[in-house]
Protein backbone atom coordinates (compact mmCIF):
# COMPACT_ATOMS: atom_id res chain seq x y z
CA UNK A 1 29.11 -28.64 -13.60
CA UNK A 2 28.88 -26.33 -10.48
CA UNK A 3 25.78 -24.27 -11.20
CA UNK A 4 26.55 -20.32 -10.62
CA UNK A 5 25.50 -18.95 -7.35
CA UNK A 6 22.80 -16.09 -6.85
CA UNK A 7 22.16 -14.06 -3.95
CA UNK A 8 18.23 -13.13 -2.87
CA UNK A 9 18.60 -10.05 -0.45
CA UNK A 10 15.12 -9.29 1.30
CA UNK A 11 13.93 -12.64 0.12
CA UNK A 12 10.29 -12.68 1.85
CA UNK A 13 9.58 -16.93 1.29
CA UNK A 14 11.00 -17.08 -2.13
CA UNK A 15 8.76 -16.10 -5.11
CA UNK A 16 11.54 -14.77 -7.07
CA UNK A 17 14.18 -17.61 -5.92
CA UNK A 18 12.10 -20.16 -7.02
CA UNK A 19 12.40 -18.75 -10.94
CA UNK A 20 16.26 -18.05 -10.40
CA UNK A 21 16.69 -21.77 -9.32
CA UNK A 22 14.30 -22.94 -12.30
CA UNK A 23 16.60 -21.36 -14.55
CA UNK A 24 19.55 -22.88 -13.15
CA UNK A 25 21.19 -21.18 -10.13
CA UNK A 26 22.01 -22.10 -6.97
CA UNK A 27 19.90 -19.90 -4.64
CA UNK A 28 20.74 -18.49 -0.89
CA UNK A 29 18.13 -16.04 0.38
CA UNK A 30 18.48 -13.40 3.21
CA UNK A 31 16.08 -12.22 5.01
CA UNK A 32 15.40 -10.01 8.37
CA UNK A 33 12.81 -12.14 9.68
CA UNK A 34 12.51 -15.85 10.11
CA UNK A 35 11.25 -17.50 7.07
CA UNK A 36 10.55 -20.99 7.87
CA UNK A 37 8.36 -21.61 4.22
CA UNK A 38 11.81 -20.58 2.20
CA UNK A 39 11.88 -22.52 -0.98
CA UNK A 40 15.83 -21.77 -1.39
CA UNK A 41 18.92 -23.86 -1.39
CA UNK A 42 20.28 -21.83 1.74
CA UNK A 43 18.64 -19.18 4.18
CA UNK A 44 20.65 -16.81 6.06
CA UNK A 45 18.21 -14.66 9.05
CA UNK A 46 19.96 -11.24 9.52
CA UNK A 47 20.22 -7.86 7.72
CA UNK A 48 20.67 -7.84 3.69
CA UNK A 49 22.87 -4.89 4.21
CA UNK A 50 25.26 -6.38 6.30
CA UNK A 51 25.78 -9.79 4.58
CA UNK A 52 25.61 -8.08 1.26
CA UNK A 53 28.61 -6.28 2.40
CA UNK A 54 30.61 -9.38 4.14
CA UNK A 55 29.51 -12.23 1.76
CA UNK A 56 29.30 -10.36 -1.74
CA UNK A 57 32.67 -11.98 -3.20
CA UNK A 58 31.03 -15.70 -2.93
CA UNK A 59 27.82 -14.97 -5.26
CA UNK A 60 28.14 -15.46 -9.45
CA UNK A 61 24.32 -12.47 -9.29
CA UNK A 62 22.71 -10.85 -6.85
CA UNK A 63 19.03 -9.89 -7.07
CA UNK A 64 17.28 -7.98 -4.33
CA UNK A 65 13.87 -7.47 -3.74
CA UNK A 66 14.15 -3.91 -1.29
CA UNK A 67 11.02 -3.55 0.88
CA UNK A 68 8.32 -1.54 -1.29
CA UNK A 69 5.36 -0.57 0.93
CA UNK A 70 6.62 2.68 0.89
CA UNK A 71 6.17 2.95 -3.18
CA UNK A 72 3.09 1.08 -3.22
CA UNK A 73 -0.54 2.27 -4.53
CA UNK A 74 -1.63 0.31 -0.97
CA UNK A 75 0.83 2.85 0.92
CA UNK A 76 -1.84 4.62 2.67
CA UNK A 77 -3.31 1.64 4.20
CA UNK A 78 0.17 0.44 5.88
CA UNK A 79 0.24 1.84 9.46
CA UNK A 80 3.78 1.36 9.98
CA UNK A 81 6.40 3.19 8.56
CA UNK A 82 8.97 1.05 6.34
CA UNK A 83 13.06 1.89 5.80
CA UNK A 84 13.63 2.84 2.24
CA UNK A 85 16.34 0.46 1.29
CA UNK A 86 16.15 0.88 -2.84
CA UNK A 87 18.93 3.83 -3.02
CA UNK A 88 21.85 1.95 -0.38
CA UNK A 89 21.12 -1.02 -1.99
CA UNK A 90 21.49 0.09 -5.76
CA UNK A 91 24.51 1.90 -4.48
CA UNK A 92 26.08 -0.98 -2.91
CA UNK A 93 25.31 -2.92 -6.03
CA UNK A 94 26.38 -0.79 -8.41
CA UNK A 95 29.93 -0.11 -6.26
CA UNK A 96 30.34 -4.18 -6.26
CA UNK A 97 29.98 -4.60 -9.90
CA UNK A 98 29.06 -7.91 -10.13
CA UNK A 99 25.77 -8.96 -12.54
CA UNK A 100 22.68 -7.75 -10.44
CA UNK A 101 18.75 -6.86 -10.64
CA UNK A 102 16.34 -4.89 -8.44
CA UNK A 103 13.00 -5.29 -8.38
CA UNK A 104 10.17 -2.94 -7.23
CA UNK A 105 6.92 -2.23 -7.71
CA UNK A 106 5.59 0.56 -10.21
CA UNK A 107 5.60 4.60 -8.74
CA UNK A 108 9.38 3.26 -7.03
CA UNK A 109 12.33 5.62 -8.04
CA UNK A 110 13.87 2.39 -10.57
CA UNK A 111 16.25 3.74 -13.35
CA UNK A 112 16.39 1.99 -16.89
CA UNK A 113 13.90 -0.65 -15.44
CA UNK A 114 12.12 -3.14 -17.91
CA UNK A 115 8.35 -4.15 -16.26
CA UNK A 116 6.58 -7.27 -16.30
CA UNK A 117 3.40 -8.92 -15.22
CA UNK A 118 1.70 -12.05 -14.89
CA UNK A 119 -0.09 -11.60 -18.96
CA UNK A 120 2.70 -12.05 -20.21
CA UNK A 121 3.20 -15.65 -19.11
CA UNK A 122 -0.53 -16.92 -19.50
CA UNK A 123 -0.57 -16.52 -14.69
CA UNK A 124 -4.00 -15.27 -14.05
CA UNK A 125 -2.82 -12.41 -11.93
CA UNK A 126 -1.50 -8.88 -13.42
CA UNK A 127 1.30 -8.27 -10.55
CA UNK A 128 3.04 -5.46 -12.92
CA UNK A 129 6.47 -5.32 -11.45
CA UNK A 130 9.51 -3.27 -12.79
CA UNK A 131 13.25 -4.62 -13.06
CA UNK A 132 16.56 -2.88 -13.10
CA UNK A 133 19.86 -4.22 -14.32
CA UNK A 134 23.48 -3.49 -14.64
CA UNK A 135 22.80 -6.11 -17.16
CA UNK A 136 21.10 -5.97 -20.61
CA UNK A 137 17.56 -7.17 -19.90
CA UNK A 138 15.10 -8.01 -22.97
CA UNK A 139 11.20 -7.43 -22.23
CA UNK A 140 8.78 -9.49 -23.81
CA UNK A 141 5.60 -7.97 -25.95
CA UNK A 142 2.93 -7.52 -23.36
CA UNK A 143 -0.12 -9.54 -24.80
CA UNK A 144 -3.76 -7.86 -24.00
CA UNK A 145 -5.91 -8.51 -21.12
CA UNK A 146 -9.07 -10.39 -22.08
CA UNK A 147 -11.55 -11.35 -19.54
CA UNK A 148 -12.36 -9.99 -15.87
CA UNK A 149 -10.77 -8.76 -13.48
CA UNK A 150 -11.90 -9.51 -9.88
CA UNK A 151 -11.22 -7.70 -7.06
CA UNK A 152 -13.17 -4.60 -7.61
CA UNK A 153 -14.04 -3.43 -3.75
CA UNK A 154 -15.77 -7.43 -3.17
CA UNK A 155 -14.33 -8.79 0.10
CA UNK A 156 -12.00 -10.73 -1.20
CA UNK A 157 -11.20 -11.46 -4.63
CA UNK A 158 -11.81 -15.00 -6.22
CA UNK A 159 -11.70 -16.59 -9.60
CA UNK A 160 -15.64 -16.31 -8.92
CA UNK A 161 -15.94 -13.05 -9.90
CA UNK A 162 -13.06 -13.05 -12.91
CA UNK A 163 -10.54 -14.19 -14.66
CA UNK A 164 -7.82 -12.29 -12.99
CA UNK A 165 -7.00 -11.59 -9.25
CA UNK A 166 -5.64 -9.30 -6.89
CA UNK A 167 -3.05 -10.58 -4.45
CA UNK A 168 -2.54 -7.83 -2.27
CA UNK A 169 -2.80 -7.30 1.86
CA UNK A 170 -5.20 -10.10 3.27
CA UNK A 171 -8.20 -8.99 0.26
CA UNK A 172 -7.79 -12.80 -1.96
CA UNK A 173 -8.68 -16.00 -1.39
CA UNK A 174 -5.71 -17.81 -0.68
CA UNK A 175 -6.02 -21.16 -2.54
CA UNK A 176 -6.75 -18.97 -5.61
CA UNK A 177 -3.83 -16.88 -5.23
CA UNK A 178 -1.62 -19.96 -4.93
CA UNK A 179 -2.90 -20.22 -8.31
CA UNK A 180 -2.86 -17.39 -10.00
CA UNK A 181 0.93 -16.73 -8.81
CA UNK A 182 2.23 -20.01 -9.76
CA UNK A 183 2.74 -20.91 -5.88
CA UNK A 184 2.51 -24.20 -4.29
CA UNK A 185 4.83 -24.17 -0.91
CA UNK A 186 3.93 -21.34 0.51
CA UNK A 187 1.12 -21.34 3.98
CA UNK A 188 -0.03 -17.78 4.08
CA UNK A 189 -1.73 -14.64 2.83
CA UNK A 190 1.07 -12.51 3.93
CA UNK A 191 3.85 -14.56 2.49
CA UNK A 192 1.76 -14.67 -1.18
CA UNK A 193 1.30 -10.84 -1.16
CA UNK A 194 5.22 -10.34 -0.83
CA UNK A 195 6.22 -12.47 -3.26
CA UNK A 196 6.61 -12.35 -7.02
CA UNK A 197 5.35 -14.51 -9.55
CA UNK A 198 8.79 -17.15 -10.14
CA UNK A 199 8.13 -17.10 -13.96
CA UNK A 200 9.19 -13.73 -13.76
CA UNK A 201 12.85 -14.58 -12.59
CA UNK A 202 13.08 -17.97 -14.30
CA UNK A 203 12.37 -15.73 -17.73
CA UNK A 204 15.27 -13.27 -16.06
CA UNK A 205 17.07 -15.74 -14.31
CA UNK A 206 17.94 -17.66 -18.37
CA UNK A 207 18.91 -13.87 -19.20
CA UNK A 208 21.29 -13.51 -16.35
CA UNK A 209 22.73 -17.19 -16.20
CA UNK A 210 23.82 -16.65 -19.99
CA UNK A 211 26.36 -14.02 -18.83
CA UNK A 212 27.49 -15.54 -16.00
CA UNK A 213 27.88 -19.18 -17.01
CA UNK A 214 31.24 -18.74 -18.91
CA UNK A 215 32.81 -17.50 -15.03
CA UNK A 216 31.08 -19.71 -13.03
CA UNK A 217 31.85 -22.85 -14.03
């Protein structure tokens, strides 16, 4: 059986392909910049934009990831200004129909979004992150936090300190971010702090593939 395609616009290395191909999907991330750590099946370099718009009719789901610096509680310590993609690209979504999610971080304009973070799947990182669908989209009971959280204006943060991290900017250790994300492949700071937990699209990803599956194969 052909497994159903999905499309990863503004894929960063792959934290949220990784779940999508976990729960089944064949995975081809785009991306602006080089991304020579991409976990994916395919990578196309070039603008999501454009290849959304050219390439759209060949994907079963497309999930994009719009840059969110400029909605982010870090904002103030960015010193470059960043595009804000959300609004063209839920446009262009929702005028190509086809199954889709956006994800964002929390204080970005998302509409009927469902939000999850790293407690509810036993990671050892919070990462609250909020999801938007043309799709029906369950949310799982968020369990309470028990334990410490590290992070708290220290250097860097470390499981020495806590029980949970921060992976944000260049302020974690790295090895212990791998960990607390669920990340093995990828090399650097920069490419952890973009990326999503994949537990959190392999949970979506068994949502998604459920109501695709019957057209795909």
């Amino acid at each position: 059986m052909t497994k159903p395609k999905l499309l990863d616009l503004y894929c960063c290395a792959g934290g949220a392909t990784k779940g999508y191909q976990r729960a089944g999907f064949y995975v081809v991330g785009v991306d602006i910049n080089e991304q020579p750590n991409y976990c994916g099946d395919e990578f196309i370099q070039g603008d999501a934009l454009e290849y959304l718009c050219e390439h759209w009719q060949e994907y079963d789901v497309i999930h994009a990831s719009p840059p969110c610096q400029g909605y982010s509680v870090t904002r103030t310590l960015h010193t470059n200004e960043y595009p804000d993609l959300l609004p063209v690209t839920r446009a262009l979504l929702r005028f190509i129909g086809k199954p889709y999610i956006i994800e964002n971080v929390p204080g970005a304009p998302m509409r009927d979004y469902i939000w999850l973070n790293g407690l509810m799947f036993g990671l050892k990182v919070i990462r609250r992150r909020h999801f938007e669908s043309n799709i029906l989209l369950l949310q799982p009971s968020p369990p309470k936090k028990t334990g410490r959280t590290s992070g708290n204006g220290k250097a860097y943060s470390t499981f020495d300190d806590g029980d949970y991290i921060t992976v944000a900017g260049h302020n974690f250790r790295f090895t212990d971010g791998q960990k607390a994300m669920g990340i093995d492949w990828m090399k650097t700071q920069h490419e952890l702090a973009e990326s999503i937990p994949p537990a959190f699209t392999e949970y979506l990803g068994r949502q998604m593939i459920r109501a695709v599956v019957p057209v795909a194969v």
